[in-house]
PDB file of N, CA and C in Angstrom:
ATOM      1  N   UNK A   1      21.410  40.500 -47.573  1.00  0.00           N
ATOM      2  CA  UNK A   1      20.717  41.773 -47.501  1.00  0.00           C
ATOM      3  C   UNK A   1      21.058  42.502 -46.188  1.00  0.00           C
ATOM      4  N   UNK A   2      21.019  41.987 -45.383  1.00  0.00           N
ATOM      5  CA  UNK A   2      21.499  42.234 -43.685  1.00  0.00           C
ATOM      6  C   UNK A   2      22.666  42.955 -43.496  1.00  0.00           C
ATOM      7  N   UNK A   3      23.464  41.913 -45.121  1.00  0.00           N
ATOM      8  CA  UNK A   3      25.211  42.866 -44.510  1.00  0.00           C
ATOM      9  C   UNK A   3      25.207  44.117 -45.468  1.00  0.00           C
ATOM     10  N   UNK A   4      24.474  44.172 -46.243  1.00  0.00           N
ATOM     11  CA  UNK A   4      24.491  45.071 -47.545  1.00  0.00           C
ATOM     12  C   UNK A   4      23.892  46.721 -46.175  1.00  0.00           C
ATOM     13  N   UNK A   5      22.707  46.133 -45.595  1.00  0.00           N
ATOM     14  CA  UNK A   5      22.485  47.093 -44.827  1.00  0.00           C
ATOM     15  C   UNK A   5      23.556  47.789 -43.784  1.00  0.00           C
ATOM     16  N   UNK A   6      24.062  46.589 -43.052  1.00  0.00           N
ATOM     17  CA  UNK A   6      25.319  47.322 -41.927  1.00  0.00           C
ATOM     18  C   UNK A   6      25.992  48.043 -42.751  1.00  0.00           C
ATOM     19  N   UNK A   7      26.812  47.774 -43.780  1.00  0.00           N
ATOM     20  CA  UNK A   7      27.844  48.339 -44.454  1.00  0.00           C
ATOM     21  C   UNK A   7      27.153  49.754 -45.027  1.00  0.00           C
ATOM     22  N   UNK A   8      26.137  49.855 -45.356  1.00  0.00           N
ATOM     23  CA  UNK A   8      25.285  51.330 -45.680  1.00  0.00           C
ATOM     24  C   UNK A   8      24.971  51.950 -44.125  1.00  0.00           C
ATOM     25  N   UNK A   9      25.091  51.686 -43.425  1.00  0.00           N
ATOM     26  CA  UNK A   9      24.500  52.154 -41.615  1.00  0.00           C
ATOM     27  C   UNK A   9      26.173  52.221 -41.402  1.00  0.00           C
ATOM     28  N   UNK A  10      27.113  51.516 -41.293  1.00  0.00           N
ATOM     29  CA  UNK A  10      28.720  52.054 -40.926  1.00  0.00           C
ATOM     30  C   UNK A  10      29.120  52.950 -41.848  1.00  0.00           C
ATOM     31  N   UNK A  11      29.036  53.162 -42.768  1.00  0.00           N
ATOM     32  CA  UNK A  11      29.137  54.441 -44.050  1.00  0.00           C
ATOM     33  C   UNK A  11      28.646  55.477 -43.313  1.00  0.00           C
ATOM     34  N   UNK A  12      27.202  55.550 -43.266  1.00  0.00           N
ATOM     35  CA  UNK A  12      26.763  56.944 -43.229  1.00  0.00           C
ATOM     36  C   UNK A  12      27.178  57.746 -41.579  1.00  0.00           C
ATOM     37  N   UNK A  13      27.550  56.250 -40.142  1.00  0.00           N
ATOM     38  CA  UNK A  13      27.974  56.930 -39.737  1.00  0.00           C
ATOM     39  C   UNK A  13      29.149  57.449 -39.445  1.00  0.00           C
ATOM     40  N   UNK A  14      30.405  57.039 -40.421  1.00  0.00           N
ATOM     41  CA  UNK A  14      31.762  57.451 -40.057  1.00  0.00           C
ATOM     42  C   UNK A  14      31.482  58.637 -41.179  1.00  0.00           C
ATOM     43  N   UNK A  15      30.703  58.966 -42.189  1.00  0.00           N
ATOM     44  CA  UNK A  15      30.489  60.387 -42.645  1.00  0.00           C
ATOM     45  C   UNK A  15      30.132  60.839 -41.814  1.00  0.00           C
ATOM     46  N   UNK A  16      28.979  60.598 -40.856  1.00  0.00           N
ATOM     47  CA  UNK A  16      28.838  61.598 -39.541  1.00  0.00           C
ATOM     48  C   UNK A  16      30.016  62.279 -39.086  1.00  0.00           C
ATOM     49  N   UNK A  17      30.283  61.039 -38.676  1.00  0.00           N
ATOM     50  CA  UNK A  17      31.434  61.448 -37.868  1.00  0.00           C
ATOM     51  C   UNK A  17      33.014  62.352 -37.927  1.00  0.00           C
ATOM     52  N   UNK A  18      33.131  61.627 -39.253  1.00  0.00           N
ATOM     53  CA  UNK A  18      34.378  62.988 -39.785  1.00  0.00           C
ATOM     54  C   UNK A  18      33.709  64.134 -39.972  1.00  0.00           C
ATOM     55  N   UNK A  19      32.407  64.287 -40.291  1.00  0.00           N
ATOM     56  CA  UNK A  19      32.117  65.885 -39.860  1.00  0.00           C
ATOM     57  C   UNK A  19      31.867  66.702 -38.981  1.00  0.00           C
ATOM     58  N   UNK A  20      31.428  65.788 -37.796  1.00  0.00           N
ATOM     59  CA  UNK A  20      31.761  66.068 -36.522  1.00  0.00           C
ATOM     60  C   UNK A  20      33.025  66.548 -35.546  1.00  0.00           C
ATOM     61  N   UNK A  21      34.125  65.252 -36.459  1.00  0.00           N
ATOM     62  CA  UNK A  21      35.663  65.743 -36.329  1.00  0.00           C
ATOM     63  C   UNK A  21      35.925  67.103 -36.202  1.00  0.00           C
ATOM     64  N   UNK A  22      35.680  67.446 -37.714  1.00  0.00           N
ATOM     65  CA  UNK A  22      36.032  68.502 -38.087  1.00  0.00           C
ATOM     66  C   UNK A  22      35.550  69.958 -37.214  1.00  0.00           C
ATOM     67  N   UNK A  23      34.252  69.659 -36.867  1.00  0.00           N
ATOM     68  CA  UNK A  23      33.814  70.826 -36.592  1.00  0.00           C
ATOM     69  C   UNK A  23      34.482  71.012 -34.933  1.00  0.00           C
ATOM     70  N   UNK A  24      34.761  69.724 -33.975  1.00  0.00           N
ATOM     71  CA  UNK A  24      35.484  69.548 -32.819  1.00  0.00           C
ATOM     72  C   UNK A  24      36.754  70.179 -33.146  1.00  0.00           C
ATOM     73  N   UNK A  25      37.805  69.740 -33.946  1.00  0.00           N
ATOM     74  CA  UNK A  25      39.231  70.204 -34.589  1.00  0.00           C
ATOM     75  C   UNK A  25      38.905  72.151 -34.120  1.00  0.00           C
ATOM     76  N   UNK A  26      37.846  72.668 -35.027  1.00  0.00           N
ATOM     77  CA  UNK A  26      38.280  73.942 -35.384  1.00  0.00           C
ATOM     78  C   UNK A  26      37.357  74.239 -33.780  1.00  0.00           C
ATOM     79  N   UNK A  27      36.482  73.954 -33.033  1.00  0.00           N
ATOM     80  CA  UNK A  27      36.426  74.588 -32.156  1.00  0.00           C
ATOM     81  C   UNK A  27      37.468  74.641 -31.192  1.00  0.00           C
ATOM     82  N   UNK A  28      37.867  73.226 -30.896  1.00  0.00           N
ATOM     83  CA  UNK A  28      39.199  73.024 -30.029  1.00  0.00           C
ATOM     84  C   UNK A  28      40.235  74.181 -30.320  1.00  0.00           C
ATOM     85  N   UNK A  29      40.456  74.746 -31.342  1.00  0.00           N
ATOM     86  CA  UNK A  29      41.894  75.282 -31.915  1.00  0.00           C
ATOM     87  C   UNK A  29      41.086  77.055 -32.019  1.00  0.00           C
ATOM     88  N   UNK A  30      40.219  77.255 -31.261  1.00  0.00           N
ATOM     89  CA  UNK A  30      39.716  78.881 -30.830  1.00  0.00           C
ATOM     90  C   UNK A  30      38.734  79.227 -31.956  1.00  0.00           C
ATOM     91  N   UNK A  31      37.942  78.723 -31.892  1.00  0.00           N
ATOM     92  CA  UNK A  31      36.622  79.095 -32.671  1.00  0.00           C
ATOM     93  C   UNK A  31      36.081  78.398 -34.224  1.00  0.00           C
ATOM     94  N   UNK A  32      35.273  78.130 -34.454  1.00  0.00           N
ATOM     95  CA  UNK A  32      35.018  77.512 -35.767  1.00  0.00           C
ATOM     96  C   UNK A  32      35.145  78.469 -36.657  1.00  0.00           C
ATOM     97  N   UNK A  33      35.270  79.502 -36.443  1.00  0.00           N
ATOM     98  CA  UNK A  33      35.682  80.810 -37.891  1.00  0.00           C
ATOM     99  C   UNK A  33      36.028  82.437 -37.338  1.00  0.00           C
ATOM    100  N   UNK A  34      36.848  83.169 -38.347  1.00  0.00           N
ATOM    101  CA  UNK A  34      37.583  84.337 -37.738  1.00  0.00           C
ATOM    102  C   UNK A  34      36.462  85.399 -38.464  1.00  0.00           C
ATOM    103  N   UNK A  35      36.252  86.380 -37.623  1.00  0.00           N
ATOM    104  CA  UNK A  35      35.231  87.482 -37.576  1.00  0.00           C
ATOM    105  C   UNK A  35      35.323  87.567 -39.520  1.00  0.00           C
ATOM    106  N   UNK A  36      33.700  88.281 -39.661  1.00  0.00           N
ATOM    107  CA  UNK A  36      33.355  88.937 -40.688  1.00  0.00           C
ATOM    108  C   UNK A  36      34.263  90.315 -40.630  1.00  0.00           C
ATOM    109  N   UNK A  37      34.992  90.795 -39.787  1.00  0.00           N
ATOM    110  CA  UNK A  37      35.948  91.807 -40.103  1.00  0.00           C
ATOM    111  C   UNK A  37      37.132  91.101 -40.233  1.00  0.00           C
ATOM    112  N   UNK A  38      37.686  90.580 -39.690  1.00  0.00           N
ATOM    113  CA  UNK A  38      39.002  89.763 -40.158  1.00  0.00           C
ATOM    114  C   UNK A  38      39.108  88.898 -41.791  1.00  0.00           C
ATOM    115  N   UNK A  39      38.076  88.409 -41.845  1.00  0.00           N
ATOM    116  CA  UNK A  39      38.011  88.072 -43.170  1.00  0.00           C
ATOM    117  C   UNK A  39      38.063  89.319 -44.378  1.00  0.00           C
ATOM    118  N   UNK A  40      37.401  90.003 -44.255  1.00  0.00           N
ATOM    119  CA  UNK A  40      37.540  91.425 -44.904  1.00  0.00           C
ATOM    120  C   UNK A  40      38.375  92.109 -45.021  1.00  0.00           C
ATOM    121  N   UNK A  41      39.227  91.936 -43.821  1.00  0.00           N
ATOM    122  CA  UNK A  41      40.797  92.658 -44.297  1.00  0.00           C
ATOM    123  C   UNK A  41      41.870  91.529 -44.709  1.00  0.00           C
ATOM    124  N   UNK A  42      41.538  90.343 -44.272  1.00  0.00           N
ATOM    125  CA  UNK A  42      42.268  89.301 -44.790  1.00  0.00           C
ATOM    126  C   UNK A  42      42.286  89.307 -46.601  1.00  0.00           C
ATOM    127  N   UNK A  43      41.094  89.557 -47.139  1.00  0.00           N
ATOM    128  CA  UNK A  43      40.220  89.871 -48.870  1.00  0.00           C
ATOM    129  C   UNK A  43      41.354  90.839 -49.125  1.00  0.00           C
ATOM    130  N   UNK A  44      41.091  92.206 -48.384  1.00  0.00           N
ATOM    131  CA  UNK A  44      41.685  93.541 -48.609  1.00  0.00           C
ATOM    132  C   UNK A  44      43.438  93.514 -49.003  1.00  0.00           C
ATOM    133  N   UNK A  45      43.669  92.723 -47.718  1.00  0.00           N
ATOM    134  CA  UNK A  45      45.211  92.520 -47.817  1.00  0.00           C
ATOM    135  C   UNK A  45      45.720  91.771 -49.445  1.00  0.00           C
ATOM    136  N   UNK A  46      44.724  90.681 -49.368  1.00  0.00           N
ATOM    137  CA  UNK A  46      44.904  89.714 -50.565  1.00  0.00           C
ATOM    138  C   UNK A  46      45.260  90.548 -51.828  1.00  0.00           C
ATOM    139  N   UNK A  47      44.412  91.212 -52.157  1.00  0.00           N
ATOM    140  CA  UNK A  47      44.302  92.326 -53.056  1.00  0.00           C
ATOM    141  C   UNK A  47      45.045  93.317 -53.502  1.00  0.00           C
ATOM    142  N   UNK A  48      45.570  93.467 -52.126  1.00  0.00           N
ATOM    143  CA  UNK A  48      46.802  94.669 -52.112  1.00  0.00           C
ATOM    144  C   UNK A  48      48.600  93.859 -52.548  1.00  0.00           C
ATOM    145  N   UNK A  49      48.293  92.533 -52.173  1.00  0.00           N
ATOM    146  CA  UNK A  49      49.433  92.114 -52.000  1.00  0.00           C
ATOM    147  C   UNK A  49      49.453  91.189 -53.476  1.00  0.00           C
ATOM    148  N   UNK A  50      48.079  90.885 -54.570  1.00  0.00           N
ATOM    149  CA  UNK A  50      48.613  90.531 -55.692  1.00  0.00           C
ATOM    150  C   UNK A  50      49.640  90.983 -56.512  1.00  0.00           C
ATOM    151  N   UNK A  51      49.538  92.565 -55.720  1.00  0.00           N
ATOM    152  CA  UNK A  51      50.595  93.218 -56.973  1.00  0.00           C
ATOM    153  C   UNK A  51      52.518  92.881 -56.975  1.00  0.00           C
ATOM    154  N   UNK A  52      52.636  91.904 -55.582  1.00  0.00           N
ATOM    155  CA  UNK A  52      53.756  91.511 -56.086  1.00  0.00           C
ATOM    156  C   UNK A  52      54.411  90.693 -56.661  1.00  0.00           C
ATOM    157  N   UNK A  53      54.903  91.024 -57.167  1.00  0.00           N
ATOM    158  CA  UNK A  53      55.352  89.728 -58.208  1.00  0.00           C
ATOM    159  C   UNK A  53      56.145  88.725 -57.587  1.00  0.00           C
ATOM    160  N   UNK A  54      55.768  87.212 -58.095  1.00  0.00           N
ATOM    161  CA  UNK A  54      56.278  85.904 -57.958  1.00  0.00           C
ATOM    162  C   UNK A  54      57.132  85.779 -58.182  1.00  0.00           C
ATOM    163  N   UNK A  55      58.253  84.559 -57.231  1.00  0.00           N
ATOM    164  CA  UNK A  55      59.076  84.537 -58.325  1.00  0.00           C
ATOM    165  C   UNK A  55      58.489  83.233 -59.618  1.00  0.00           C
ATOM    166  N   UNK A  56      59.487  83.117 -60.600  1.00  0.00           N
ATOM    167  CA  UNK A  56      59.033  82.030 -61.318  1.00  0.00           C
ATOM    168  C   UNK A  56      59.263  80.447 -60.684  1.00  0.00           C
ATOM    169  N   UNK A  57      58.682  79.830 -59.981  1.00  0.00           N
ATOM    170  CA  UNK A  57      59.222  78.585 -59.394  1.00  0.00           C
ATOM    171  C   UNK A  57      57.865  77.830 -59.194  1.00  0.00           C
ATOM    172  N   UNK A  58      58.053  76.787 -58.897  1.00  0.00           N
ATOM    173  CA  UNK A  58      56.736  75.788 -58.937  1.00  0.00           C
ATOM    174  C   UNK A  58      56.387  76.119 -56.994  1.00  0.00           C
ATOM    175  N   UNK A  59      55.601  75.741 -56.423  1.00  0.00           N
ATOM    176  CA  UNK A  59      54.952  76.292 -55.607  1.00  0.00           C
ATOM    177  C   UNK A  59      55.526  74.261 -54.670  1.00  0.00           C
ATOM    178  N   UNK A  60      56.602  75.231 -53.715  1.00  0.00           N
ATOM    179  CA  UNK A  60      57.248  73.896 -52.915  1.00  0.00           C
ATOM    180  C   UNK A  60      58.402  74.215 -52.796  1.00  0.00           C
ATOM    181  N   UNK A  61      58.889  74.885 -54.036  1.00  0.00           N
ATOM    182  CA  UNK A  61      60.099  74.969 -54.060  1.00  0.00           C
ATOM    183  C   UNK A  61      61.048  76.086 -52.833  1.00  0.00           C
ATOM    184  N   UNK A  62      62.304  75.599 -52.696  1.00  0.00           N
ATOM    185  CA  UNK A  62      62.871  76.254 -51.741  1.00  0.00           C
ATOM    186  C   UNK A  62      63.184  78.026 -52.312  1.00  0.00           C
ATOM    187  N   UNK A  63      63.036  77.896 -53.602  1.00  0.00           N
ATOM    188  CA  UNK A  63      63.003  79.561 -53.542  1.00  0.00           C
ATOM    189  C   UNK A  63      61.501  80.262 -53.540  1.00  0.00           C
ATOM    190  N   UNK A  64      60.681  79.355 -53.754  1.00  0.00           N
ATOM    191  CA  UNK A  64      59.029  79.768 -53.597  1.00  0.00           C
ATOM    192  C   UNK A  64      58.479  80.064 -52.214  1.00  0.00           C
ATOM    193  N   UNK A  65      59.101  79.368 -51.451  1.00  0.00           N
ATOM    194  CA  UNK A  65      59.226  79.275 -49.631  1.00  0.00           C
ATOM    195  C   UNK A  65      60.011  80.379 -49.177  1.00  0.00           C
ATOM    196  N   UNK A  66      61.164  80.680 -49.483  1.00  0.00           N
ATOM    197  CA  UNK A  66      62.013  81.678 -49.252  1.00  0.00           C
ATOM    198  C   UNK A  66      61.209  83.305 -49.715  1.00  0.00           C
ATOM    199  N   UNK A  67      60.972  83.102 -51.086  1.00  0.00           N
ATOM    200  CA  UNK A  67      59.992  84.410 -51.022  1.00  0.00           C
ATOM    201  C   UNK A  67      58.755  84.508 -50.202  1.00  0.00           C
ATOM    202  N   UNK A  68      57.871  83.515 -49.751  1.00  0.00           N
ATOM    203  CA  UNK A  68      56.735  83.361 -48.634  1.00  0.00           C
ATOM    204  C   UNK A  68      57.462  83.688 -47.625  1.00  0.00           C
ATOM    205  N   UNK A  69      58.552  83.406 -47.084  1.00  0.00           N
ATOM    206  CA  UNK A  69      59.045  83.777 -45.527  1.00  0.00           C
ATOM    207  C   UNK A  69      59.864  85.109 -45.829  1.00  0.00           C
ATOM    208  N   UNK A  70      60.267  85.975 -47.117  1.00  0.00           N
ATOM    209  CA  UNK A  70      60.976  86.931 -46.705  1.00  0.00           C
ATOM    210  C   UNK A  70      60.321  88.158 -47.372  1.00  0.00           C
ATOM    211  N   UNK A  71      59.511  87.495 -47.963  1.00  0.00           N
ATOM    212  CA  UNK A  71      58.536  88.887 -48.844  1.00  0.00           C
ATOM    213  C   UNK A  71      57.256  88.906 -48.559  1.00  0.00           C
ATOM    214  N   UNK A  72      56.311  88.225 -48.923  1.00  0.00           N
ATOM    215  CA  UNK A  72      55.107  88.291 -49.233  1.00  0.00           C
ATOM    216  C   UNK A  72      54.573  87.673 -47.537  1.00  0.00           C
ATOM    217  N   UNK A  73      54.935  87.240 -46.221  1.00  0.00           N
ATOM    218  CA  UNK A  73      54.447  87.005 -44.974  1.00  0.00           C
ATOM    219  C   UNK A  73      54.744  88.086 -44.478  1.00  0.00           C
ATOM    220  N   UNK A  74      55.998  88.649 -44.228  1.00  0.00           N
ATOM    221  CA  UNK A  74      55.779  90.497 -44.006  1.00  0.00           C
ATOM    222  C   UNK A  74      55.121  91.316 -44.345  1.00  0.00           C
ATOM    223  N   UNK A  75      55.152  90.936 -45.283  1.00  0.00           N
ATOM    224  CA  UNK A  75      53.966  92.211 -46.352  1.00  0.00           C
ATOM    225  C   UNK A  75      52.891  91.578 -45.910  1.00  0.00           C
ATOM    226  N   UNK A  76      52.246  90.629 -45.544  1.00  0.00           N
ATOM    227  CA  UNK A  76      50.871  90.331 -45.056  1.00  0.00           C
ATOM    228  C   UNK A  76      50.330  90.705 -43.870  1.00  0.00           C
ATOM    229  N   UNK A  77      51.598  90.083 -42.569  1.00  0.00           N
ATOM    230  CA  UNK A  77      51.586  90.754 -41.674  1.00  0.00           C
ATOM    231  C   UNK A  77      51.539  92.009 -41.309  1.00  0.00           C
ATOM    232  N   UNK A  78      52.190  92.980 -41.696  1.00  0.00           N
ATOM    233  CA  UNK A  78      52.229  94.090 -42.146  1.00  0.00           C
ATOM    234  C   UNK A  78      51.045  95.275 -42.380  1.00  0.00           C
ATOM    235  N   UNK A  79      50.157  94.622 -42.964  1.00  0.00           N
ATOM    236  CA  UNK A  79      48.978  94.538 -43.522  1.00  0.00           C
ATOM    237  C   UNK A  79      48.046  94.642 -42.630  1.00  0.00           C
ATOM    238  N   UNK A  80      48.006  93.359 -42.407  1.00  0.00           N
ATOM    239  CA  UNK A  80      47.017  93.189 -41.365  1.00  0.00           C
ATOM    240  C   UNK A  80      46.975  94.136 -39.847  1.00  0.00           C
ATOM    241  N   UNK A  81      48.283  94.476 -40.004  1.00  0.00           N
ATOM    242  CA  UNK A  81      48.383  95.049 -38.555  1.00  0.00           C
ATOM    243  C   UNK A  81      47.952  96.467 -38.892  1.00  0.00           C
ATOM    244  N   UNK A  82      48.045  97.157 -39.687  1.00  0.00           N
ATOM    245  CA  UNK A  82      47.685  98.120 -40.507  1.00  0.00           C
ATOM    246  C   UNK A  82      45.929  98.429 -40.522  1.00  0.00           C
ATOM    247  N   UNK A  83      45.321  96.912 -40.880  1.00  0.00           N
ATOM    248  CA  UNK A  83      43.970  97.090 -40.625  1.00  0.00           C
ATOM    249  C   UNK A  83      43.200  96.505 -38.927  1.00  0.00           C
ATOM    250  N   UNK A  84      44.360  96.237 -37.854  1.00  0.00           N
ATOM    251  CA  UNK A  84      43.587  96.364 -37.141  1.00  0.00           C
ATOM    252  C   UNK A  84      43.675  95.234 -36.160  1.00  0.00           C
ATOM    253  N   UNK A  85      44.428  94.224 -37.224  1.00  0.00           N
ATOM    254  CA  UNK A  85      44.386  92.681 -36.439  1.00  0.00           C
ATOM    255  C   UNK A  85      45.775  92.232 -36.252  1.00  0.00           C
TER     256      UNK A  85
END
């Protein structure tokens, strides 16, 4: 019964703890979250930028990557700078 307990008491606290991780990770790396306006034009951009078309490729692929780095990350960037950020 004793070990049944430790093993339920080391559980709950390495769940602590990776959530603790986490929340250390994103403060360390400049804030735990990007403004209620940045998110909003981040939405906005999203929106604007469904309308281009994919190519047909599975999502990994070196021409799926190639359109992310020569189309659709400009056009985001782009974007964004447009609204501000």
């Amino acid at each position: 019964m004793k070990r049944k307990i430790n093993i339920l008491l080391i559980s709950i606290f390495c769940v602590g703890l990776s959530g603790c991780y986490e929340k250390g990770v994103r403060f360390w790396n400049g804030g735990p979250y990007i403004s209620k306006a940045e998110h909003k034009a981040h939405e906005e951009c999203f929106k604007e930028l469904e309308s281009i078309k994919e190519p047909k490729a599975y999502i990994g692929s070196k021409e799926m990557q190639d359109w992310l780095n020569k189309v659709y990350g400009p056009a985001e960037r782009e974007c964004m700078k447009r609204k501000g950020f």
